[in-house]
Protein backbone atom coordinates (compact mmCIF):
# COMPACT_ATOMS: atom_id res chain seq x y z
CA UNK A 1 142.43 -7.72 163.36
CA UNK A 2 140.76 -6.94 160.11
CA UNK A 3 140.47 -3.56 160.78
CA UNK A 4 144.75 -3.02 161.83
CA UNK A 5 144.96 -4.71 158.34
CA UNK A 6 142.50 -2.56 156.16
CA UNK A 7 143.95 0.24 157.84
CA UNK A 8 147.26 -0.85 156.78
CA UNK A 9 146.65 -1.26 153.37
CA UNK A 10 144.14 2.21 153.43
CA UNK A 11 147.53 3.82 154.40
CA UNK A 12 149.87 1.74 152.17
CA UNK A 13 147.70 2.91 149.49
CA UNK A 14 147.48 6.23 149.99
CA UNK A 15 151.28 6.42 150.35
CA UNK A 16 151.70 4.87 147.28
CA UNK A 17 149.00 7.68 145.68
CA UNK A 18 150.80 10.58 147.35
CA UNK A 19 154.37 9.63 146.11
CA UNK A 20 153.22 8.83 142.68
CA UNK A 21 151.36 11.86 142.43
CA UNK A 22 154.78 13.99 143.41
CA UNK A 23 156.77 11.84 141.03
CA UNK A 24 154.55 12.59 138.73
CA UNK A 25 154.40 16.40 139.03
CA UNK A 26 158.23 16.47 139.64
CA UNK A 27 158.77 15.08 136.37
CA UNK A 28 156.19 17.29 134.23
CA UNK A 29 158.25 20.00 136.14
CA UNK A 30 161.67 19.09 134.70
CA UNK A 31 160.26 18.41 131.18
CA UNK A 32 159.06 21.71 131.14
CA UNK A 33 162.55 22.85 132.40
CA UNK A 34 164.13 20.66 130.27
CA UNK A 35 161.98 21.78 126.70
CA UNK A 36 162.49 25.41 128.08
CA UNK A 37 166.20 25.69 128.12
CA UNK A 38 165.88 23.42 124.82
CA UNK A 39 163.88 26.62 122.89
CA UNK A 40 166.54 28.62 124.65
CA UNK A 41 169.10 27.12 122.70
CA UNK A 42 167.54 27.12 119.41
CA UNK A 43 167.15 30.92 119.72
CA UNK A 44 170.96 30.84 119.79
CA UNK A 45 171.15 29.29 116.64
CA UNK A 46 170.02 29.99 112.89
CA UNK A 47 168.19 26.51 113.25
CA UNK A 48 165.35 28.89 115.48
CA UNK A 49 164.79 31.41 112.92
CA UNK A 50 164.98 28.46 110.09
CA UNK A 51 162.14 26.61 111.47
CA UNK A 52 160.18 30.22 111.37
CA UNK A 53 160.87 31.25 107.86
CA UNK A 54 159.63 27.81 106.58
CA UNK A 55 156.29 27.85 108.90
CA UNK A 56 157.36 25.46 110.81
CA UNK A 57 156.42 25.14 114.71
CA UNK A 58 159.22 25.41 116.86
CA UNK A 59 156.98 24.51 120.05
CA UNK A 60 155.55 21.24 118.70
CA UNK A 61 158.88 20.62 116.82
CA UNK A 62 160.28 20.72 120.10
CA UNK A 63 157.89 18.39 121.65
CA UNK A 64 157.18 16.18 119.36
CA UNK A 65 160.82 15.27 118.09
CA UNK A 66 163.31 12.96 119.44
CA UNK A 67 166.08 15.30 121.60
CA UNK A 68 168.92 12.89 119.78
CA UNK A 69 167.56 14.41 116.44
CA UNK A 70 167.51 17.49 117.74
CA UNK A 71 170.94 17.50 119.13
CA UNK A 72 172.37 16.62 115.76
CA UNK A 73 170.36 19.14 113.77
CA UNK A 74 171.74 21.92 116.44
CA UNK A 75 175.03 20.46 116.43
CA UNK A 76 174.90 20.44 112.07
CA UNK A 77 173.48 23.83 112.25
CA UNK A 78 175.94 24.81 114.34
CA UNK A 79 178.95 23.73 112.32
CA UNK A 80 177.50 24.97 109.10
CA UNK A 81 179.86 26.47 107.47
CA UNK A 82 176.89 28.07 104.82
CA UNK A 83 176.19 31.00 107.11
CA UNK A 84 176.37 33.35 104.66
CA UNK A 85 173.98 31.69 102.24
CA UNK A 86 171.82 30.96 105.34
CA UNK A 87 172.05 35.00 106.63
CA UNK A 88 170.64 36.15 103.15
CA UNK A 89 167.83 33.24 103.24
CA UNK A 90 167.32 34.36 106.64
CA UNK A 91 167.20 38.24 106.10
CA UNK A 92 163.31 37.05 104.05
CA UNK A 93 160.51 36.58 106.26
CA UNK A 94 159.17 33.55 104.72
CA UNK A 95 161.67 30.67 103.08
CA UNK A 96 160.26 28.13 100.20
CA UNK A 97 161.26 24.60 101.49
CA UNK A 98 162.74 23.84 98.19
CA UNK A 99 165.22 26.91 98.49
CA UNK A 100 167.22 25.58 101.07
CA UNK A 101 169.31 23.38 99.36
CA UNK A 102 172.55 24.94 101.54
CA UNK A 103 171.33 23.92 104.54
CA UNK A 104 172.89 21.08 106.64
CA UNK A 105 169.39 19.80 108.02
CA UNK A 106 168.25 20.24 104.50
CA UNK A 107 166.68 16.37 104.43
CA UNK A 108 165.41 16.75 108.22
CA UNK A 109 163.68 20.12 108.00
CA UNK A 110 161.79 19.09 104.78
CA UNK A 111 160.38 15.56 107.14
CA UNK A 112 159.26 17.68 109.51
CA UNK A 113 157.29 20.54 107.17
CA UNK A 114 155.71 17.56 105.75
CA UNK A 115 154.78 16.30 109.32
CA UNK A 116 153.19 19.42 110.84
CA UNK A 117 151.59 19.81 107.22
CA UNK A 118 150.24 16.53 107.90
């Protein structure tokens, strides 16, 4: 009797393993997905090339910043209506933080520079 019950639990437990283990993995999956089309995005947008010229790290950026934040920088970026300012600032290969006064995420890119800096 002991042994139909041990056995039981042995396979409980190792059905229990198995399915975490592909919940797990499915998940890391669709993050990955998920960050991917994310970057994809950005490199749509002046935001991308922003976060370049001021030395900031669009990988860790993406990672390590709520998506909501994102979303609205993206969306703020993306109804800028500064392009022109932003295409010259752009054109530079390297931006001072303090030049980019014109820029809708203005308050937000400055946080994070001082983050990764950190």
């Amino acid at each position: 009797m002991t042994m139909i019950v041990g056995g039981a639990l042995v396979l409980l437990l190792s059905g229990f393993i198995l399915r975490l283990s592909y919940t797990i993995m499915i998940n890391l999956i669709n993050g990955r997905k998920f960050h991917h089309s994310l970057e994809q995005e950005f490199d749509r947008l002046r935001l991308g090339r922003m976060l370049t010229a001021l030395g900031i790290n669009k990988t860790a950026y993406i990672y390590q910043t709520n998506t909501n934040d994102i979303h609205k920088q993206m969306d703020s970026c993306s109804a800028c209506s500064n392009t022109e300012v932003c295409d010259e600032k752009l054109a530079t290969p390297e931006i001072d933080i303090a030049d980019i006064e014109f820029c809708n995420n203005e308050e937000a890119l400055k946080e994070i520079k001082q983050q990764q800096e950190s």
